[in-house]
Protein backbone atom coordinates (compact mmCIF):
# COMPACT_ATOMS: atom_id res chain seq x y z
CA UNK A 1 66.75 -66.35 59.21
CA UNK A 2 64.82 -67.87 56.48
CA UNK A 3 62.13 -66.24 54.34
CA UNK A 4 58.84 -67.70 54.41
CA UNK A 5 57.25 -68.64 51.47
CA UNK A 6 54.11 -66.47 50.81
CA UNK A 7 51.03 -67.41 50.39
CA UNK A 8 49.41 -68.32 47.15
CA UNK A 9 46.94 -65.79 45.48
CA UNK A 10 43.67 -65.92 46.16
CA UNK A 11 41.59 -66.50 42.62
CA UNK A 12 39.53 -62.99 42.90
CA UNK A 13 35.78 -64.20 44.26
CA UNK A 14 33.23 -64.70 41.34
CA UNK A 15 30.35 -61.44 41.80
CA UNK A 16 27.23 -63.01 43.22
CA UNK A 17 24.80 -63.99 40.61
CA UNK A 18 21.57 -61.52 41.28
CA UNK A 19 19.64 -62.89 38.52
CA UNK A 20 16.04 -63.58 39.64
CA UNK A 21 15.15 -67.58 38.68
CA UNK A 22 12.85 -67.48 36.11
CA UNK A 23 10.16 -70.04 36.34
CA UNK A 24 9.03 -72.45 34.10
CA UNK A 25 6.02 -70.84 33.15
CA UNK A 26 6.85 -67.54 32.89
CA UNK A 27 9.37 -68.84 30.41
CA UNK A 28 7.25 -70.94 28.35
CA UNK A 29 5.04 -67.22 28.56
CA UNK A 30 8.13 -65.71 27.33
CA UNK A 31 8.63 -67.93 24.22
CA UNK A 32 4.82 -69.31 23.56
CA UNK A 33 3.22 -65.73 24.95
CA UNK A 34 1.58 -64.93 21.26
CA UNK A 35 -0.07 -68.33 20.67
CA UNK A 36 -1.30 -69.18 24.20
CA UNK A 37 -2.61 -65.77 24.15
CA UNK A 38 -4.62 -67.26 21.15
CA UNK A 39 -5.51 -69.96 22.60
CA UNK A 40 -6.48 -68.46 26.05
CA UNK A 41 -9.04 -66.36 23.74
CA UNK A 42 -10.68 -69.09 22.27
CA UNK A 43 -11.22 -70.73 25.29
CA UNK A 44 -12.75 -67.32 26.86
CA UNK A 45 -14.73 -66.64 23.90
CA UNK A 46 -16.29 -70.33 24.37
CA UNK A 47 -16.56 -70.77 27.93
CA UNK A 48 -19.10 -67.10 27.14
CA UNK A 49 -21.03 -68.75 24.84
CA UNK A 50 -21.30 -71.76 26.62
CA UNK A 51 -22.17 -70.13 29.99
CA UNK A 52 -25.26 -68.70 28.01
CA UNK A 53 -26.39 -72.23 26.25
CA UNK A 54 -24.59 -75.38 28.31
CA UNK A 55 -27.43 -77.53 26.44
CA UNK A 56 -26.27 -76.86 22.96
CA UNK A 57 -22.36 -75.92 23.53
CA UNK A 58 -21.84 -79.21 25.38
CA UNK A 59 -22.39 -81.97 22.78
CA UNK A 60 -20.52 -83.14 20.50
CA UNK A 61 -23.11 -82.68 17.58
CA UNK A 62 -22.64 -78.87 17.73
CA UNK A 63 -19.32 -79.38 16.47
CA UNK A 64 -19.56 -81.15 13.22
CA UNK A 65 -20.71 -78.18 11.02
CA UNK A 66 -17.76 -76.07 12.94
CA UNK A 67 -14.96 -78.41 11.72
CA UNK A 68 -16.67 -78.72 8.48
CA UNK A 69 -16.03 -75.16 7.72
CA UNK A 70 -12.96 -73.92 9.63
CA UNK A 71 -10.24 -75.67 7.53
CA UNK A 72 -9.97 -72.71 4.68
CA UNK A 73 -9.72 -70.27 7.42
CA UNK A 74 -7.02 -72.52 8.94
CA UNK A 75 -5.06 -73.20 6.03
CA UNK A 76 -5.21 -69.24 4.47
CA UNK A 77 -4.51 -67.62 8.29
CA UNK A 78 -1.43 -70.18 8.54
CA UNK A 79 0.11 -69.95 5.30
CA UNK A 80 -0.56 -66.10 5.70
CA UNK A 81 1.98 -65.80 8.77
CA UNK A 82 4.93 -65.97 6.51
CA UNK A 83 4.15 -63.45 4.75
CA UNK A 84 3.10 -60.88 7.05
CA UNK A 85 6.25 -61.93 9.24
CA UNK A 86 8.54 -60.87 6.22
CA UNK A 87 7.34 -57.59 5.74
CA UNK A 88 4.55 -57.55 2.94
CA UNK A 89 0.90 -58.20 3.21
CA UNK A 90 -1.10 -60.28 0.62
CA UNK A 91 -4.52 -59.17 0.07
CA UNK A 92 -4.90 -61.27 -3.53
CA UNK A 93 -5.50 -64.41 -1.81
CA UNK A 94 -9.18 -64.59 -1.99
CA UNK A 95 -9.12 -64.20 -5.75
CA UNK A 96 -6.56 -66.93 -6.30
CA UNK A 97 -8.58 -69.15 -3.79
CA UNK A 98 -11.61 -68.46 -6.57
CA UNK A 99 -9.42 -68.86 -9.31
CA UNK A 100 -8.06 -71.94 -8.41
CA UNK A 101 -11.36 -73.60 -7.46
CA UNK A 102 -12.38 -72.89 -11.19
CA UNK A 103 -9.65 -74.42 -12.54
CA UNK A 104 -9.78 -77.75 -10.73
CA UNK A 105 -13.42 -77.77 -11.60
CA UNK A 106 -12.48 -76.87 -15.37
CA UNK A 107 -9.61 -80.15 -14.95
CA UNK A 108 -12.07 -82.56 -13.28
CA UNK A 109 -14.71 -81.75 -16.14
CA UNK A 110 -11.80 -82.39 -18.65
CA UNK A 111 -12.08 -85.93 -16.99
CA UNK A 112 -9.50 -85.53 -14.36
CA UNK A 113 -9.11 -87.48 -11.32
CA UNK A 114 -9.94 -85.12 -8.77
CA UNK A 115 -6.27 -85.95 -6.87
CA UNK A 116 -4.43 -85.34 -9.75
CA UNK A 117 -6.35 -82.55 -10.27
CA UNK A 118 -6.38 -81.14 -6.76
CA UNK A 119 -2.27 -81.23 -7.68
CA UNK A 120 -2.22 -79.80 -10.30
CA UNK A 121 -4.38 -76.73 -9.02
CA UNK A 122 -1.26 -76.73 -5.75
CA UNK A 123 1.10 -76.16 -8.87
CA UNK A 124 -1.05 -73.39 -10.41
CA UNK A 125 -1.29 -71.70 -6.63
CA UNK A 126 2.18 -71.78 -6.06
CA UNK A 127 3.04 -69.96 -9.67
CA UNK A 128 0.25 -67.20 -9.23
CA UNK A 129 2.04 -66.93 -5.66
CA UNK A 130 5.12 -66.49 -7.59
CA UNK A 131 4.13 -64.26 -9.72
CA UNK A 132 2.90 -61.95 -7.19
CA UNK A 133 5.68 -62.22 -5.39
CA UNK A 134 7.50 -61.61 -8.58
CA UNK A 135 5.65 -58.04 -9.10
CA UNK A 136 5.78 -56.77 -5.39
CA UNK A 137 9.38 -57.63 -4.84
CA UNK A 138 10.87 -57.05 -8.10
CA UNK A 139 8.34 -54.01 -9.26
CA UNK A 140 9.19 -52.45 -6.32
CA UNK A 141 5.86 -52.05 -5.48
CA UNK A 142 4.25 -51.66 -1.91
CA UNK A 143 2.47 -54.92 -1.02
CA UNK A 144 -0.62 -53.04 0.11
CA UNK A 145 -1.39 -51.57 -3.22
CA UNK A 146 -0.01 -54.40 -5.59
CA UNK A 147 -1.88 -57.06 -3.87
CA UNK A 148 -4.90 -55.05 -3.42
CA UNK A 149 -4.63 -54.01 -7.00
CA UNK A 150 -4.36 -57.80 -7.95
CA UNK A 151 -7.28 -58.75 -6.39
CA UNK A 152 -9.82 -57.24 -8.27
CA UNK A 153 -7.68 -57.88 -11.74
CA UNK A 154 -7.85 -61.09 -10.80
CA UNK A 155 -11.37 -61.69 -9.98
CA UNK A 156 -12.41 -59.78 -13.09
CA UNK A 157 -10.91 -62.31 -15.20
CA UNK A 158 -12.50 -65.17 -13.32
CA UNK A 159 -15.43 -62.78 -14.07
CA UNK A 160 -15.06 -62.54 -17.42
CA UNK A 161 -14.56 -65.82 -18.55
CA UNK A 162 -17.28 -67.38 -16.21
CA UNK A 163 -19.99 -64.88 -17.29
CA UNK A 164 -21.45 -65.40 -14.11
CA UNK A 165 -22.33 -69.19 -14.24
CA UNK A 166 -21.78 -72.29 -11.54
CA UNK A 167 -19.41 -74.86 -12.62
CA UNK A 168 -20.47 -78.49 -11.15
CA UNK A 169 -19.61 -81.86 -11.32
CA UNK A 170 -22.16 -83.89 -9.48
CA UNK A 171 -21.47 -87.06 -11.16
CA UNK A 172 -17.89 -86.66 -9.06
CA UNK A 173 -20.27 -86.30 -5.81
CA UNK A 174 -19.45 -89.43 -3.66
CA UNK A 175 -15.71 -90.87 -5.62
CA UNK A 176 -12.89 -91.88 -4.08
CA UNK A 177 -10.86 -88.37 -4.72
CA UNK A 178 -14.15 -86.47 -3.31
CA UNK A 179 -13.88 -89.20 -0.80
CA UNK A 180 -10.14 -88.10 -0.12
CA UNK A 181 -10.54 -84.74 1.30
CA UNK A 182 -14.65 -84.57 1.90
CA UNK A 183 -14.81 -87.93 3.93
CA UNK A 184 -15.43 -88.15 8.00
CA UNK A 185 -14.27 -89.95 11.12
CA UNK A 186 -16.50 -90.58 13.90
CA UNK A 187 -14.47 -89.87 16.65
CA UNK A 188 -17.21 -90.43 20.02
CA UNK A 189 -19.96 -88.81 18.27
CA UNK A 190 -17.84 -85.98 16.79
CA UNK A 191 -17.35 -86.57 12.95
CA UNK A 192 -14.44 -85.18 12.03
CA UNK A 193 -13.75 -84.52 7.92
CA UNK A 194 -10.61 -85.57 6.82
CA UNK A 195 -10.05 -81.86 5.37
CA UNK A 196 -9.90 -81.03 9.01
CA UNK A 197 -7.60 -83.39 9.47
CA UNK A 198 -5.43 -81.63 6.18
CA UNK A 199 -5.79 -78.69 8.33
CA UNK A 200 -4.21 -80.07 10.81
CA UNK A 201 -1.48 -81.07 9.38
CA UNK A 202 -0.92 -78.19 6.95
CA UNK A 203 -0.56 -76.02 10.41
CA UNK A 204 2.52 -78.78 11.66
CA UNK A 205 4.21 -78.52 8.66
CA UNK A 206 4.29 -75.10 8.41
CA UNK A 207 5.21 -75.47 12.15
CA UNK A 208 8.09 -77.02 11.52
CA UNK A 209 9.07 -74.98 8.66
CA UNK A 210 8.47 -71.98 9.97
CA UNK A 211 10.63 -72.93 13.52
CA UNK A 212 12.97 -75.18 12.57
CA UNK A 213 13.50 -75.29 8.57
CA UNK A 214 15.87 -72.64 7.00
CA UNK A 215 13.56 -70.75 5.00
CA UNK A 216 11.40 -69.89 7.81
CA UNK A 217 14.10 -68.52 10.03
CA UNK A 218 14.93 -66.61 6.95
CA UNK A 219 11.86 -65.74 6.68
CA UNK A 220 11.84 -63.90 10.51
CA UNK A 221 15.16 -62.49 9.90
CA UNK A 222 14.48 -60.63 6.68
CA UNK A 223 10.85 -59.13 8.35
CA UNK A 224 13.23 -58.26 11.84
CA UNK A 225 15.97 -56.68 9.66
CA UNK A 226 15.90 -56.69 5.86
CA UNK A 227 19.57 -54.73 6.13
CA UNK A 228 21.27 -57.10 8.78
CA UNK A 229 19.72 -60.02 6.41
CA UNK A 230 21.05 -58.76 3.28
CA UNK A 231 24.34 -58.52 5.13
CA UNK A 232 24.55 -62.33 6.49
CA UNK A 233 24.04 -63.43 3.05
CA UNK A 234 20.12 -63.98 2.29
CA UNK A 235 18.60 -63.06 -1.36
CA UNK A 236 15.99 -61.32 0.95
CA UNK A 237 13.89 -61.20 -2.20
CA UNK A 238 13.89 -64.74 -2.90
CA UNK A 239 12.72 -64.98 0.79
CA UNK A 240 9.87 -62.69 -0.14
CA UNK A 241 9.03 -64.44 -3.10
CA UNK A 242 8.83 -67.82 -1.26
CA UNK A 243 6.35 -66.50 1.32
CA UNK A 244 3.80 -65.03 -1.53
CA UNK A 245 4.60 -68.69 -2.49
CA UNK A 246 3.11 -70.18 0.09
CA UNK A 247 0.26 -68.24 0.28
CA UNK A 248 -0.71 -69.14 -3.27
CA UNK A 249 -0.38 -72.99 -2.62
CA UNK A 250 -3.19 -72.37 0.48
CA UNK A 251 -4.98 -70.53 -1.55
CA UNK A 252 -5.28 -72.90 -3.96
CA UNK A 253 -5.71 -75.73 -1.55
CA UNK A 254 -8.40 -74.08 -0.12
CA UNK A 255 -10.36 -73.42 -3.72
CA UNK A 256 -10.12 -77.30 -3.96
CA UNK A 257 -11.64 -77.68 -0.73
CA UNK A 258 -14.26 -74.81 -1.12
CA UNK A 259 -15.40 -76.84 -4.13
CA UNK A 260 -16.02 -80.07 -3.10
CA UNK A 261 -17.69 -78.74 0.65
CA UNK A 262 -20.21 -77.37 -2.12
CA UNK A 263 -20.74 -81.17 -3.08
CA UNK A 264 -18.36 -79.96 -6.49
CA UNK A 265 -20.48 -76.72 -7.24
CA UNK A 266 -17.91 -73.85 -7.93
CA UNK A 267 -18.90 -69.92 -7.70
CA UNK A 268 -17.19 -67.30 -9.47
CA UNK A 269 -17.61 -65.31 -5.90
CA UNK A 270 -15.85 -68.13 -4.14
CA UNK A 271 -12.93 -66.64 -1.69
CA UNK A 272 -14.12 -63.31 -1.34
CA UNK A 273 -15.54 -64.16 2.46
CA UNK A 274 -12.39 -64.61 3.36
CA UNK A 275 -10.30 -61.86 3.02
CA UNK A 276 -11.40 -60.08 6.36
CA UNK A 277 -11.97 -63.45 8.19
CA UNK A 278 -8.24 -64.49 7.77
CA UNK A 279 -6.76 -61.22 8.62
CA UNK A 280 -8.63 -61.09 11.82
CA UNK A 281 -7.95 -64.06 12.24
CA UNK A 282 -4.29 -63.47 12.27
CA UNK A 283 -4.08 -60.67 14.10
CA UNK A 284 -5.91 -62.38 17.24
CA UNK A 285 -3.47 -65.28 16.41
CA UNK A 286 -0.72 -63.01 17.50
CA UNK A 287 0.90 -62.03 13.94
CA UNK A 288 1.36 -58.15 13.50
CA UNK A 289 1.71 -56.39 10.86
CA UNK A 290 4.76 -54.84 11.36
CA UNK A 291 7.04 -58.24 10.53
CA UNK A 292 9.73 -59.97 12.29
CA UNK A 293 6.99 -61.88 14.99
CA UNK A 294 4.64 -64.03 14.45
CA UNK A 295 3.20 -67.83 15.68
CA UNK A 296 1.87 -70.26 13.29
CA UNK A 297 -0.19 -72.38 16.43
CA UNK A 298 -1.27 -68.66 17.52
CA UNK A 299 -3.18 -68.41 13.92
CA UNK A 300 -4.46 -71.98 14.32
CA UNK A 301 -6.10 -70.88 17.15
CA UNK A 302 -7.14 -67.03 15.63
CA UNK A 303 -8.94 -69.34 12.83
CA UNK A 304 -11.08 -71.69 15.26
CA UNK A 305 -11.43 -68.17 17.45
CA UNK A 306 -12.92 -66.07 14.15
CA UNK A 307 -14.85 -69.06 13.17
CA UNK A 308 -16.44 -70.01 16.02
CA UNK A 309 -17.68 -66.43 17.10
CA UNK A 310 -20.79 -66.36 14.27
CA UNK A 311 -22.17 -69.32 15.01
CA UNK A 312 -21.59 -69.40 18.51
CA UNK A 313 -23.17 -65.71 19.34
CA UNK A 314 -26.33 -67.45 17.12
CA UNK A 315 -26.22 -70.07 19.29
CA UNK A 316 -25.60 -68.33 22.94
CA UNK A 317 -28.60 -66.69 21.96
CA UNK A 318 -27.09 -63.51 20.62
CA UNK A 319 -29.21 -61.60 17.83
CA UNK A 320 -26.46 -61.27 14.51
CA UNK A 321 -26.13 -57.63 14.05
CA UNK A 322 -23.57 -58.60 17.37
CA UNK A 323 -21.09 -60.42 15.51
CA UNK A 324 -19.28 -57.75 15.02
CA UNK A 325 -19.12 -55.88 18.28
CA UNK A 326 -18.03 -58.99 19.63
CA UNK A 327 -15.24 -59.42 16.44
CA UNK A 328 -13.79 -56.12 17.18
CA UNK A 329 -14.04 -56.34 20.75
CA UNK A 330 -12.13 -59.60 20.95
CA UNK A 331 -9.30 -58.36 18.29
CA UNK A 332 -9.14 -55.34 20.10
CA UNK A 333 -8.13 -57.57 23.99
CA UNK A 334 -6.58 -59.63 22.47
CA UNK A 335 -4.05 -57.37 20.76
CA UNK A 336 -3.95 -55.61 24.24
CA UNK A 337 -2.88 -59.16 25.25
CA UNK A 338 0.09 -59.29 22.61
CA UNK A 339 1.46 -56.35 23.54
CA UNK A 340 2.24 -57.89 26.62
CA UNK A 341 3.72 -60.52 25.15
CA UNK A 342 7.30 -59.18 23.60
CA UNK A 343 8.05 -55.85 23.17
CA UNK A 344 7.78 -53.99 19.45
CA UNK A 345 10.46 -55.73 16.68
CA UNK A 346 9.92 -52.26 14.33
């Protein structure tokens, strides 16, 4: 009798996969949650307004004045993402954006070009970013109180040496430079400055930094875990330093712009409006405070959100002792909004 050969072992059956599909949207929910949660609140807080004055929310007109002022807000709540997202808080940025605007006005008096000047104020921004940087990482000293502390030593110096008086340079009024970053596009009856337009692309750069560049991934993983980042081989406080860093250069970017929006009139209070209006704004853009998360399009959209509600309540008809029942009540749903966005990184 012969043996028959037995029969080659089966390859053990591969467990079912039970994973629920997960559509497209709900994953572009899961990854872009935060900023079209920004976005979906601008476009609420509008479509209210408009519902109560169609007439004057519909054309294009209305508009001009609201993209003449929202680039600041754009620039500071952008820039301000990286900082918050590693862990520290920066509330010396209105001081430096009055600072700054002094000094280009002092350089463009000197008989500076106001370009080269502009530049040169970007230079001075990013070393006053530095520096606080500098004293919060390396003093050891909580964010909060060293910032805050800044602030006001800050502004009393711009104080003191201004003695209260305007700085102008009408004769720069109308130049190519003032030209540069003051001049406007009519886009189908919508003129649109070209400072808007720096806006604009301030926010994609820091985009694209913040997503795809190495700093800003260093950036998230030193405000997700400081420890695991020291570990992988980050100066974490480098990291730190580089975000105050960036705040300073918007800062001082938006002093240059502040200035010449004032047709080149400079006030030693210039910046201080801002300090609430860009951390509201980037907290309805989807940034909190706690570090590690954050959305640089979701703070675009904070800053046309924050900027939009004054005029717009005005204009739906709305008496102005509501603006800010209507701030606090949108910050408040929309953060209610976030949290269903990704669950808590600290």
């Amino acid at each position: 009798m012969t043996e028959t050969a037995a029969p080659p072992a089966q390859p053990p059956a591969s467990p079912i996969d039970r994973r629920v599909p997960v559509g497209r949207l709900r994953l572009l929910y899961r990854r872009n949650g935060r900023a079209l949660n920004a976005l979906v609140t601008l476009l609420l807080v509008w479509a209210f307004f408009a519902a109560n004055n169609p007439a004057l929310f519909l054309i294009p007109g209305y508009y001009n004045a609201f993209l003449f002022s929202v680039p600041a807000t754009i620039i500071m709540t952008t820039a301000l993402v990286f900082v918050v997202v590693a862990g520290e808080i920066d509330l010396a940025f209105p001081s430096v954006i009055g600072a700054s605007g002094g000094v280009f006005m002092t350089l463009v008096l000197l008989g500076l070009p106001i370009v080269p000047a502009a530049l040169v104020t970007l230079a001075l921004g990013a070393a006053i970013g530095a520096g606080i940087g500098a004293i919060v990482v390396w003093g050891r000293i909580s964010s909060l109180v060293a910032t805050l502390g800044l602030n006001f030593f800050i502004v009393g110096i711009v104080n003191l040496l201004a003695q209260g008086r305007n700085i102008e340079s009408r004769d720069s009024v109308g130049s190519w430079g003032y030209q540069v970053f003051t001049g406007r596009w009519d886009v189908l009856g919508l003129q649109v400055p070209n400072h808007f337009l720096m806006a604009l692309l301030w926010t994609a750069l820091l985009y694209i930094v913040f997503r795809h560049h190495r700093f800003g991934l260093r950036v998230q993983l030193v405000g997700d875990n400081a420890d695991s980042a020291r570990q992988m081989g980050i100066n974490i406080d480098m990291v730190r330093v580089g975000a105050f860093v960036v705040s300073g250069v918007a800062a001082a970017l938006c002093g240059v712009i502040l200035v010449q929006t004032a047709n080149m009139v400079w006030f030693p209070t210039s910046g201080r409006a801002y300090l609430l209006i860009a951390l509201a704004a980037l907290f309805v853009g989807g940034t909190p405070v706690w570090g590690g998360v954050g959305t640089i399009w979701g703070a675009f959209f904070g800053a046309l959100t924050v900027t939009l509600i004054p005029s717009g309540a005005v204009g739906a008809g709305f008496a102005g002792f509501w603006t800010d029942f209507i701030f606090g009540l949108v910050i408040i749903l929309t953060m209610v909004a976030h949290r269903f966005s990704g669950a808590r990184v600290r």
